[in-house]
C-alpha atoms as a PDB file:
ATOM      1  CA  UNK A   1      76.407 -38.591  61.949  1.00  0.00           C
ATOM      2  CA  UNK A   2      76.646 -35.020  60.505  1.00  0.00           C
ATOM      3  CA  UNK A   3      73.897 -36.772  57.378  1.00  0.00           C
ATOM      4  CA  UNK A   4      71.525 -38.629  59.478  1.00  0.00           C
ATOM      5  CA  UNK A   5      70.408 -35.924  61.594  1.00  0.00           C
ATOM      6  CA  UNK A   6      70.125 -33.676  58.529  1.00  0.00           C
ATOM      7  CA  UNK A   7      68.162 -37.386  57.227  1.00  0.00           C
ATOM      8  CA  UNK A   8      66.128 -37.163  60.294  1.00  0.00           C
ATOM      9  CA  UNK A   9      65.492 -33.250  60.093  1.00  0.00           C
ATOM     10  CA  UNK A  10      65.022 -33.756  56.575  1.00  0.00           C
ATOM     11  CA  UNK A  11      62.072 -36.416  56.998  1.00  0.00           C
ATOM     12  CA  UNK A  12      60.028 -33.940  59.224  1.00  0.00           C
ATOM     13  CA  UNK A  13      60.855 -31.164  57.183  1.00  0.00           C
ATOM     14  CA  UNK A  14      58.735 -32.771  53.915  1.00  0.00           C
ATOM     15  CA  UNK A  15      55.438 -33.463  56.012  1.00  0.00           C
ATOM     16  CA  UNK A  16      55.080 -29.963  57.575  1.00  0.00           C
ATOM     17  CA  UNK A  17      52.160 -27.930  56.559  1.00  0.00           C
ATOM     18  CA  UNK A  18      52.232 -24.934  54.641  1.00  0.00           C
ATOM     19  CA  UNK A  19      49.537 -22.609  54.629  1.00  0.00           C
ATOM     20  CA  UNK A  20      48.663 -20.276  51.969  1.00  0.00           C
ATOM     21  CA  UNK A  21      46.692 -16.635  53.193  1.00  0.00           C
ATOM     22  CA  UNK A  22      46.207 -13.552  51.255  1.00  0.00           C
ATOM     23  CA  UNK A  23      46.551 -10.357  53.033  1.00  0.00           C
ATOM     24  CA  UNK A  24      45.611  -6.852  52.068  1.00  0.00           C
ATOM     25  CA  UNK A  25      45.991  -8.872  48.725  1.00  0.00           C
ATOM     26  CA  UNK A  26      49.379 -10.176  48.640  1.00  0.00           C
ATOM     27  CA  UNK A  27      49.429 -14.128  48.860  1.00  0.00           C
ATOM     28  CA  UNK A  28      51.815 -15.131  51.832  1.00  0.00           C
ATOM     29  CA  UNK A  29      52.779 -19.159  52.644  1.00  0.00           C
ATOM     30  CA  UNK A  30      54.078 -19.873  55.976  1.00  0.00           C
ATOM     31  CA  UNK A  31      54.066 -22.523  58.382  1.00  0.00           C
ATOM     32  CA  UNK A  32      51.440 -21.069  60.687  1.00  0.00           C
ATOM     33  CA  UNK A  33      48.433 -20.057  60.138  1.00  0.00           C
ATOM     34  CA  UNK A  34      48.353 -16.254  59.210  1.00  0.00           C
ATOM     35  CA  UNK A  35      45.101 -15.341  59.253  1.00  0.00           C
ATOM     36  CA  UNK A  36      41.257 -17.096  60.030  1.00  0.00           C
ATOM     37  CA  UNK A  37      40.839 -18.025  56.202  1.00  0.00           C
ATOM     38  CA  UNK A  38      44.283 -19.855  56.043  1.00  0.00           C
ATOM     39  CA  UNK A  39      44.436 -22.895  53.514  1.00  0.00           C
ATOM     40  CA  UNK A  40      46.565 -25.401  54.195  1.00  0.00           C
ATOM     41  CA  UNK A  41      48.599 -26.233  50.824  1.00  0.00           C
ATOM     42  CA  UNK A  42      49.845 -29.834  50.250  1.00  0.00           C
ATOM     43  CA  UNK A  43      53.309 -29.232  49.012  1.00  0.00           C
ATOM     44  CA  UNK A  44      54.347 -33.141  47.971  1.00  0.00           C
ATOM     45  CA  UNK A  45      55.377 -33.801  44.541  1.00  0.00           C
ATOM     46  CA  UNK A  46      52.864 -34.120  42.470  1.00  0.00           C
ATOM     47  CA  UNK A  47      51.941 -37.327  41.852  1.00  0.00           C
ATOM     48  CA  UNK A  48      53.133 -38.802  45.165  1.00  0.00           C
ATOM     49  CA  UNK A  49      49.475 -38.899  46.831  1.00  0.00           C
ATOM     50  CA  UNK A  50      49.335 -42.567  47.790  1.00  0.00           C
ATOM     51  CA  UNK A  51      47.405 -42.431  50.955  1.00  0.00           C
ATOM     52  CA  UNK A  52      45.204 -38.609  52.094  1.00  0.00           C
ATOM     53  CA  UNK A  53      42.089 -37.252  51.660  1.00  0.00           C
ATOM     54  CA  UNK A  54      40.026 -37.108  48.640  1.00  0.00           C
ATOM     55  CA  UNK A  55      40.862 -33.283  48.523  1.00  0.00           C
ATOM     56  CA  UNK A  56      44.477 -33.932  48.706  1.00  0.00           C
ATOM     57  CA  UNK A  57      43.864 -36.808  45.616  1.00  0.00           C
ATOM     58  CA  UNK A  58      42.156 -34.266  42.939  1.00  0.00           C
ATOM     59  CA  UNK A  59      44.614 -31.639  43.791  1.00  0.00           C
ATOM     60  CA  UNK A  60      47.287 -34.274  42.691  1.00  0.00           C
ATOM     61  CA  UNK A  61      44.999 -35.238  39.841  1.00  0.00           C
ATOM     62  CA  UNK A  62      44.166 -31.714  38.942  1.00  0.00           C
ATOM     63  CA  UNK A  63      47.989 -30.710  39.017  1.00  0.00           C
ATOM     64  CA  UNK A  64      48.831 -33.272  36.719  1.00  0.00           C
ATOM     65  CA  UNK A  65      46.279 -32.239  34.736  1.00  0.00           C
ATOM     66  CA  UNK A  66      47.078 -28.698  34.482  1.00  0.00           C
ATOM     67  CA  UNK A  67      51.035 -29.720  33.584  1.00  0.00           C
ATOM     68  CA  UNK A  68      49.084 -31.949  30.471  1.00  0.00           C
ATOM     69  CA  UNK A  69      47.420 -28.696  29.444  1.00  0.00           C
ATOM     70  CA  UNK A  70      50.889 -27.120  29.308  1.00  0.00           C
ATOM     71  CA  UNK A  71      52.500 -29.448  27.557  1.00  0.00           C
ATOM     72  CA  UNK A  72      49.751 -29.609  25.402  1.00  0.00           C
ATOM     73  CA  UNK A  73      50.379 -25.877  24.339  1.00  0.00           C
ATOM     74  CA  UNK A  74      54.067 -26.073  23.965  1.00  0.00           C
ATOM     75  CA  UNK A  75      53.664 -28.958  21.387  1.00  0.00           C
ATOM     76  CA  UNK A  76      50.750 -26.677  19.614  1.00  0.00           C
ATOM     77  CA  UNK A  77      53.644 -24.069  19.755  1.00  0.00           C
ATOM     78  CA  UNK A  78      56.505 -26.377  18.504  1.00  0.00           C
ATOM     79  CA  UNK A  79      53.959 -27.271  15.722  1.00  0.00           C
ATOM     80  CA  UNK A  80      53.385 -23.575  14.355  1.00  0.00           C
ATOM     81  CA  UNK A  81      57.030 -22.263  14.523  1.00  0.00           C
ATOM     82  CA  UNK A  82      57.852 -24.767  12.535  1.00  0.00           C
ATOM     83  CA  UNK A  83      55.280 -24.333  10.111  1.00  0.00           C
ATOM     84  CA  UNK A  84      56.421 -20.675  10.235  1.00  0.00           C
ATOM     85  CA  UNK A  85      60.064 -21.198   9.728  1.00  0.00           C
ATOM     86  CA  UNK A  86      59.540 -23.669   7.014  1.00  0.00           C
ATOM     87  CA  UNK A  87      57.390 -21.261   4.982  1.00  0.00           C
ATOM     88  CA  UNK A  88      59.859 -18.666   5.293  1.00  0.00           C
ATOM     89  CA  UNK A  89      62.913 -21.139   3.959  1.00  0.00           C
ATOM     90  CA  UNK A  90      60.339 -22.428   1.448  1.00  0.00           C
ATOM     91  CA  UNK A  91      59.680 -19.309   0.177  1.00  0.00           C
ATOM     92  CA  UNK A  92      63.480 -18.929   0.111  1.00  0.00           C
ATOM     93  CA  UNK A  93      64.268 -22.147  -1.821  1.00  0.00           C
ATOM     94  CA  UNK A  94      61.761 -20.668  -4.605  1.00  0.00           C
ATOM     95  CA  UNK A  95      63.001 -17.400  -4.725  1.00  0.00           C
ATOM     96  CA  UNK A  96      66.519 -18.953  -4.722  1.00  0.00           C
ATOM     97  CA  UNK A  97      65.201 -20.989  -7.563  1.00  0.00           C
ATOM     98  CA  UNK A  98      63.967 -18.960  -9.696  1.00  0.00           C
ATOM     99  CA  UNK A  99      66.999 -16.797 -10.028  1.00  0.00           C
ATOM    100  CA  UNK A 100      69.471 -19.798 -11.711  1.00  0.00           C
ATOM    101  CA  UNK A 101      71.151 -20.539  -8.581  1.00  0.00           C
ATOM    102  CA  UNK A 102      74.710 -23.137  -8.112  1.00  0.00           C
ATOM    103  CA  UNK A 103      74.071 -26.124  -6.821  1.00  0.00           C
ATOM    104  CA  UNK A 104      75.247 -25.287  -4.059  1.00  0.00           C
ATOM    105  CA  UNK A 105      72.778 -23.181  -3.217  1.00  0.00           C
ATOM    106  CA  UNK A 106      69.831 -24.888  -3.633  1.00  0.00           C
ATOM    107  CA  UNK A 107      71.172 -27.837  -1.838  1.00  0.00           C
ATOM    108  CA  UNK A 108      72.224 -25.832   1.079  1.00  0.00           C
ATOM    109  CA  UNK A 109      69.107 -24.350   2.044  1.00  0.00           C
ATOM    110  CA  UNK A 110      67.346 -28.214   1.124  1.00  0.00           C
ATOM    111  CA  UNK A 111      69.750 -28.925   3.946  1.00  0.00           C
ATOM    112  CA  UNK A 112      68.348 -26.488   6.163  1.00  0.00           C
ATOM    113  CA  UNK A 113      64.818 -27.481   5.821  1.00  0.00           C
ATOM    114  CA  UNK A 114      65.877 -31.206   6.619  1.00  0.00           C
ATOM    115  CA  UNK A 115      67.829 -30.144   9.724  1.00  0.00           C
ATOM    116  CA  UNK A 116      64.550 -27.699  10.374  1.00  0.00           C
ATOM    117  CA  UNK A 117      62.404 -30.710  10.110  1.00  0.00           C
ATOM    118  CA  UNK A 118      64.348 -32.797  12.299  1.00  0.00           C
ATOM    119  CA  UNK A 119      65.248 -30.486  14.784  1.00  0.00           C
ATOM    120  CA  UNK A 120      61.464 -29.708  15.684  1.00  0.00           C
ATOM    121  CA  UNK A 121      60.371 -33.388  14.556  1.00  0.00           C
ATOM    122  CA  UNK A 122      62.620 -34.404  17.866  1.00  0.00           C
ATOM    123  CA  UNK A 123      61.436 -31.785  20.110  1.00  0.00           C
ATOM    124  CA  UNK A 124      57.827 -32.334  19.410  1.00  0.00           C
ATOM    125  CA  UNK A 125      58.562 -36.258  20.224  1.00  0.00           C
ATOM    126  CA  UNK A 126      59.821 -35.306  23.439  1.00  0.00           C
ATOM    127  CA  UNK A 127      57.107 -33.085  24.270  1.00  0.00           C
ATOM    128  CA  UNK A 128      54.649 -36.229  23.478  1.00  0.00           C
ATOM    129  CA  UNK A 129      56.346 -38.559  25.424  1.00  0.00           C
ATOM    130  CA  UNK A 130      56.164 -36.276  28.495  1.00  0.00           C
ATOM    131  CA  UNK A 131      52.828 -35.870  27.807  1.00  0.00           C
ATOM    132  CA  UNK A 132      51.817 -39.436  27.504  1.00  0.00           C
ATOM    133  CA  UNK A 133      53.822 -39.961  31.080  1.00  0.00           C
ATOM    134  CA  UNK A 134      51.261 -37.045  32.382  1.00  0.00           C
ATOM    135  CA  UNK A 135      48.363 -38.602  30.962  1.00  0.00           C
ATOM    136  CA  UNK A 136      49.435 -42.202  32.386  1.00  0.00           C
ATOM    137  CA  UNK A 137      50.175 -40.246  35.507  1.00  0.00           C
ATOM    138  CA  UNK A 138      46.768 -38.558  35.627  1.00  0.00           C
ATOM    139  CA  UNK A 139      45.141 -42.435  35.156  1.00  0.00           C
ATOM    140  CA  UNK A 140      46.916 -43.850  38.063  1.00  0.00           C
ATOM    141  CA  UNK A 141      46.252 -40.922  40.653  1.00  0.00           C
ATOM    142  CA  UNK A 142      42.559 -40.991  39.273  1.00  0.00           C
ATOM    143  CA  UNK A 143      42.480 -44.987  40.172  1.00  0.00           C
ATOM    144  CA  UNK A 144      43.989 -44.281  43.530  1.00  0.00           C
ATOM    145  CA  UNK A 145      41.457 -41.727  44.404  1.00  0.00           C
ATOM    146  CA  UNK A 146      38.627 -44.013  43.108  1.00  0.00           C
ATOM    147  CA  UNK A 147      39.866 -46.695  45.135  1.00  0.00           C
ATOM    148  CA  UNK A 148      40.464 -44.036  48.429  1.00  0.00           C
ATOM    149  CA  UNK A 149      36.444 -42.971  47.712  1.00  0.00           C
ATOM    150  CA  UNK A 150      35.660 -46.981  48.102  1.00  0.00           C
END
């Protein structure tokens, strides 16, 4: 019994409106309005905008977007600390080289670079495939608001 009311509560709970109001400069949500200019914020989870307003469709498309341009930046960072990191253990390997090394040696930092490789080669992947999910995302909200506007 204890679960469904906190079900029921629960329910209302996720379709109350927040509004958003900036006072004296300080940005302050609450569930009233605060002041004349108060804007109400839709606080779903973005992408779950399957029936609303046209407003409350491009702020799910625009949030989308804005997580794409994110991700979009941590792959661009991904991509140059790797490049960094592999120069420096490049430059090692040649130095290493260069002064008759063991075996060993050489073939531990060849290691390195490998595991290097693959270690950013995997996290880069992931970061695609989140952003491709985004960018499918993004589509399908677009579509639904197109459809809304018919």
């Amino acid at each position: 019994m204890r679960y469904l009311s906190l079900l029921f509560f629960g329910a209302f709970s996720a379709q109350a409106t927040v509004y958003k109001c900036e006072t004296n400069g300080v940005v302050e949500f609450s569930q009233f309005p605060c002041a004349k200019d108060a804007e109400a914020v839709d606080m779903r989870p973005v992408g779950t905008a399957l029936s609303g307003t046209p407003g409350e469709f491009k702020q799910q498309v625009d949030a989308v977007k804005r997580k794409s341009r994110f991700v979009e930046f941590q792959i661009a960072k991904l991509e140059q600390e790797k490049s960094l990191l592999l120069e420096e253990l490049k430059a090692e390997q040649y130095k290493l080289r260069r002064s008759f090394p063991r075996a060993e040696e050489v073939t531990a930092i060849a290691q390195k670079i490998e595991r290097t490789e693959q270690r950013f080669a995997e996290r880069i992947s992931a970061e695609r495939a989140t952003l491709r999910g985004l960018q499918a995302q993004a589509v399908t909200l677009e579509r639904q608001y197109a459809q809304a506007g018919n």
